[in-house]
C-alpha atoms as a PDB file:
ATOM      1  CA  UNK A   1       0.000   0.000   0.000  1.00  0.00           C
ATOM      2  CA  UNK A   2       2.998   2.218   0.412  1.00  0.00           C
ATOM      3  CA  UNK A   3       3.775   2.248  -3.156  1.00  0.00           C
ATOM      4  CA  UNK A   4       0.052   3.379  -4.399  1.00  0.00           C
ATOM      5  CA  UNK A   5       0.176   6.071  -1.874  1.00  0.00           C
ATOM      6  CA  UNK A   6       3.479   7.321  -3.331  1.00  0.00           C
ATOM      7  CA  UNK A   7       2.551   7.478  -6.618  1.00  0.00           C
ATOM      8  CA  UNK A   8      -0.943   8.950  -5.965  1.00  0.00           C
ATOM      9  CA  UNK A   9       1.165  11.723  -3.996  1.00  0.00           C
ATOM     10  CA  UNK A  10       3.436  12.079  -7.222  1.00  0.00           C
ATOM     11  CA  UNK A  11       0.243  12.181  -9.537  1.00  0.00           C
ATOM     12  CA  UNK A  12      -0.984  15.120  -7.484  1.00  0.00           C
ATOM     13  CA  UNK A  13       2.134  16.996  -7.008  1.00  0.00           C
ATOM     14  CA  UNK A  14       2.294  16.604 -11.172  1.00  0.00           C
ATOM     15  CA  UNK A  15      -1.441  17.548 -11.499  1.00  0.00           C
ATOM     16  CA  UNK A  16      -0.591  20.749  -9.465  1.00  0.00           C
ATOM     17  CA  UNK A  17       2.664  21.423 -10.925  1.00  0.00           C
ATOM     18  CA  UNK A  18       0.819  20.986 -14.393  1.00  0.00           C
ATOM     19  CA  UNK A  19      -2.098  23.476 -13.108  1.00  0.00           C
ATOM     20  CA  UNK A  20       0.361  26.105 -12.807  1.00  0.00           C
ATOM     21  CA  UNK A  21       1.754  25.833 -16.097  1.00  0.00           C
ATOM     22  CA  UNK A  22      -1.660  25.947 -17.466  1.00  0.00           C
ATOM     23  CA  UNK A  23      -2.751  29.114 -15.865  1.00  0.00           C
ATOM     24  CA  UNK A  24      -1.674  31.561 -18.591  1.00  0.00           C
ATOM     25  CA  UNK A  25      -4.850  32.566 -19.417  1.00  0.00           C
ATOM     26  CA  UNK A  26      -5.044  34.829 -22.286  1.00  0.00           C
ATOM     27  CA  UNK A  27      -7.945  36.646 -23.927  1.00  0.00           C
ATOM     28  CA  UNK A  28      -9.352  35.406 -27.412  1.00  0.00           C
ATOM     29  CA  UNK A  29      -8.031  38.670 -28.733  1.00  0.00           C
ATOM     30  CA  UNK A  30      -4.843  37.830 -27.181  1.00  0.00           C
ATOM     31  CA  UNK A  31      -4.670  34.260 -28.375  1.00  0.00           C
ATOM     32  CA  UNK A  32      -4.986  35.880 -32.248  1.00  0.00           C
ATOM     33  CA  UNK A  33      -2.592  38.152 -31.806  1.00  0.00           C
ATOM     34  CA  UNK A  34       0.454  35.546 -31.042  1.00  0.00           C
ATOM     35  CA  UNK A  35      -0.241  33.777 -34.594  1.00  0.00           C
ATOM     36  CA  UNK A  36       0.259  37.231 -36.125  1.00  0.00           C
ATOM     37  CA  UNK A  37       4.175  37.191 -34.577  1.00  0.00           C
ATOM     38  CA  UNK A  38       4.837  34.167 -36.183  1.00  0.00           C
ATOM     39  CA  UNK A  39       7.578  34.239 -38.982  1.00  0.00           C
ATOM     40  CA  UNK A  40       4.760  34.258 -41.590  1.00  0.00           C
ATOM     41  CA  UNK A  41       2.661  37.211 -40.356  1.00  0.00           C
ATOM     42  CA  UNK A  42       1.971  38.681 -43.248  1.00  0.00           C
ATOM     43  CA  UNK A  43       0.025  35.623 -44.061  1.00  0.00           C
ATOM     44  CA  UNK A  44      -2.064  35.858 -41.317  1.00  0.00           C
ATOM     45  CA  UNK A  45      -2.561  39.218 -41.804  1.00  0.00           C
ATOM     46  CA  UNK A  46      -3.765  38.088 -45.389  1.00  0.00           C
ATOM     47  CA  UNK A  47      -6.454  35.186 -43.816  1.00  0.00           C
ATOM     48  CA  UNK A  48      -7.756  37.856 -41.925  1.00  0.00           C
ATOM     49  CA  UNK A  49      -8.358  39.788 -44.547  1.00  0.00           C
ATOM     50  CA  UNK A  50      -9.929  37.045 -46.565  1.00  0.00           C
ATOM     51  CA  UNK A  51     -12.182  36.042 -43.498  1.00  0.00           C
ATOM     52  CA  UNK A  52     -13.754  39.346 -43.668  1.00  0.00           C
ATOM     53  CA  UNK A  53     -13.963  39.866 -47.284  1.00  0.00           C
ATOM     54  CA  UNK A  54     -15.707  35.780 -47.184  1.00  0.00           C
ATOM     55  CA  UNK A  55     -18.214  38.013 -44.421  1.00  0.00           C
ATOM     56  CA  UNK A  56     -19.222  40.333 -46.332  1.00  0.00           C
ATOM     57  CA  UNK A  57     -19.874  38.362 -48.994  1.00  0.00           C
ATOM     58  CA  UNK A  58     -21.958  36.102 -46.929  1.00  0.00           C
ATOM     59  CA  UNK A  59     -24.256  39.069 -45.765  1.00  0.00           C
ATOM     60  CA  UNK A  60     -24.418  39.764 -49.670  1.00  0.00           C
ATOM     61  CA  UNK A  61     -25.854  36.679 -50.661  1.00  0.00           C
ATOM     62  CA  UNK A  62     -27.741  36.377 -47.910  1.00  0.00           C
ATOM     63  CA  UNK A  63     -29.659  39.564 -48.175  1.00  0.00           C
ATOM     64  CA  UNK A  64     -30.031  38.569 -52.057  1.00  0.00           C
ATOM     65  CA  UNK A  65     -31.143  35.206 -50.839  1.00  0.00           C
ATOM     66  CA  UNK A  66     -34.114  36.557 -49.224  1.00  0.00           C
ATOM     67  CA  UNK A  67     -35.006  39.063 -51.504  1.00  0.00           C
ATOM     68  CA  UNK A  68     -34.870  37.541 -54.434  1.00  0.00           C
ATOM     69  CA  UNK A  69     -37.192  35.997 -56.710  1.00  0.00           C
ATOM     70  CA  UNK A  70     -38.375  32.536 -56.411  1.00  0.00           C
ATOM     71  CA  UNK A  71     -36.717  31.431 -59.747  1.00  0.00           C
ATOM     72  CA  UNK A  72     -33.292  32.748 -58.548  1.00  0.00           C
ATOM     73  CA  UNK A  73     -33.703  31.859 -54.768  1.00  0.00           C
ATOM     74  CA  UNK A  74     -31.889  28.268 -55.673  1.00  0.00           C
ATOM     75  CA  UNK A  75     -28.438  30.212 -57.153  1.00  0.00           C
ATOM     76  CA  UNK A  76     -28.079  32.744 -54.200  1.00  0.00           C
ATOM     77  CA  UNK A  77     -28.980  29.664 -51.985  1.00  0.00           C
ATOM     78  CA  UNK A  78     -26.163  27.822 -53.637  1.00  0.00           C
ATOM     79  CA  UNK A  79     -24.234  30.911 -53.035  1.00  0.00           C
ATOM     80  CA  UNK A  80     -24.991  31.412 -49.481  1.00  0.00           C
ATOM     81  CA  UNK A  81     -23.662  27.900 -48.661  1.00  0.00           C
ATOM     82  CA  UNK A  82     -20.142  27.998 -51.083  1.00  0.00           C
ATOM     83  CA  UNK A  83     -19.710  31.457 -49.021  1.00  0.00           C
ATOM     84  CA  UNK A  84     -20.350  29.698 -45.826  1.00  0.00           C
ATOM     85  CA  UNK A  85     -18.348  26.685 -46.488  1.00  0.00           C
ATOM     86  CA  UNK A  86     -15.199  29.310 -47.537  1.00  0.00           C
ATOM     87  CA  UNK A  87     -15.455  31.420 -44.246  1.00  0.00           C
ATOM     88  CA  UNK A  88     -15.465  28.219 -42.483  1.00  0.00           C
ATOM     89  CA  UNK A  89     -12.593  27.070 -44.064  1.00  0.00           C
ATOM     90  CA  UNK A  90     -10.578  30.437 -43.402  1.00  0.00           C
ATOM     91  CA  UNK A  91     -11.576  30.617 -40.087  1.00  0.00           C
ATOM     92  CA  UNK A  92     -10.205  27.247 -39.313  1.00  0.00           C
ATOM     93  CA  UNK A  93      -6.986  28.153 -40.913  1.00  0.00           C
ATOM     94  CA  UNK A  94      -6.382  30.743 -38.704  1.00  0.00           C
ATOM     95  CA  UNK A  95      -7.058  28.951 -35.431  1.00  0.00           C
ATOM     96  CA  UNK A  96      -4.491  26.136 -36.794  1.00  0.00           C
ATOM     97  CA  UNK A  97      -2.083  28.674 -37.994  1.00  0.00           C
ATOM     98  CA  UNK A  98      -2.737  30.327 -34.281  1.00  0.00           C
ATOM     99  CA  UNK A  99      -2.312  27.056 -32.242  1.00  0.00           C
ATOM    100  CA  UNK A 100       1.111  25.917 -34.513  1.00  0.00           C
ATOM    101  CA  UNK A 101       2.441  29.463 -33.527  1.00  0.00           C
ATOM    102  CA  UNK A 102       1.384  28.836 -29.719  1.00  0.00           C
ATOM    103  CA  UNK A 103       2.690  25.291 -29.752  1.00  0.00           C
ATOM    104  CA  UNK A 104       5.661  25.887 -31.045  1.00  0.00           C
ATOM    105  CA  UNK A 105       5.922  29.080 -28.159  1.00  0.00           C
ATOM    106  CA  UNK A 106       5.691  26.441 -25.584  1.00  0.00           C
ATOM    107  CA  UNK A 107       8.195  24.030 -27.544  1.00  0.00           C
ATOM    108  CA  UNK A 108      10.664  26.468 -27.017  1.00  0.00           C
ATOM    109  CA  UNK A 109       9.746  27.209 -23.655  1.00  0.00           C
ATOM    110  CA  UNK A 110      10.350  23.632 -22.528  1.00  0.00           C
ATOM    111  CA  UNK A 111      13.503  23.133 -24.476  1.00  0.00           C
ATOM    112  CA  UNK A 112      14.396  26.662 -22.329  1.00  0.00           C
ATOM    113  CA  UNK A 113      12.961  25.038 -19.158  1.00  0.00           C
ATOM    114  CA  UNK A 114      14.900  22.090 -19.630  1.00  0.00           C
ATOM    115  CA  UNK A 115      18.396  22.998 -20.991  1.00  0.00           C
ATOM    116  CA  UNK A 116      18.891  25.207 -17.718  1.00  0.00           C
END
């Protein structure tokens, strides 16, 4: 019984220990903003751009959507879905691109942590 109660004491110190790394909470906003310092900036910079130009032309074809006539309602339907399917895709391009840049921050971290 002495060795389970070691290692559940080890499991918790970890679980703490690993609690504290965790607690760098950071803002959506601020979570963004670390895939735009990434080497490749200037590409995020771009997605962003794309994900609003994709918005606005979602609002377009959705206000055409509704106020069109019934024999065109099935193209700007069409339309409303491609545009939805495009932002989606964008948006999910930037999280990755986001998360790489924030896993790779931590990478480095631990290879700091460790080396010392």
């Amino acid at each position: 019984m002495k060795l389970d109660d070691n290692i559940e004491q080890t499991l918790k110190a970890q679980t703490k220990e690993l609690d504290a790394m965790m607690e760098d909470k950071l803002s959506l906003t601020e979570y963004l903003k670390t895939g735009l310092s990434s080497n490749l900036g200037w590409v995020m910079k771009a997605g962003y751009v794309l994900a609003f130009i994709f918005s606005g032309l979602l609002v377009y074809c959705g206000y055409r959507f509704f106020t069109a006539s019934p024999d065109q309602e099935l193209f700007w339907g069409v339309c409303v879905i491609a545009s939805l399917q495009v932002q989606i895709a964008t948006k999910l391009w930037i999280y990755m691109q986001t998360d790489k840049a924030c896993l790779s921050r931590e990478i480095r971290l631990l290879a700091l942590t460790i080396n010392r």
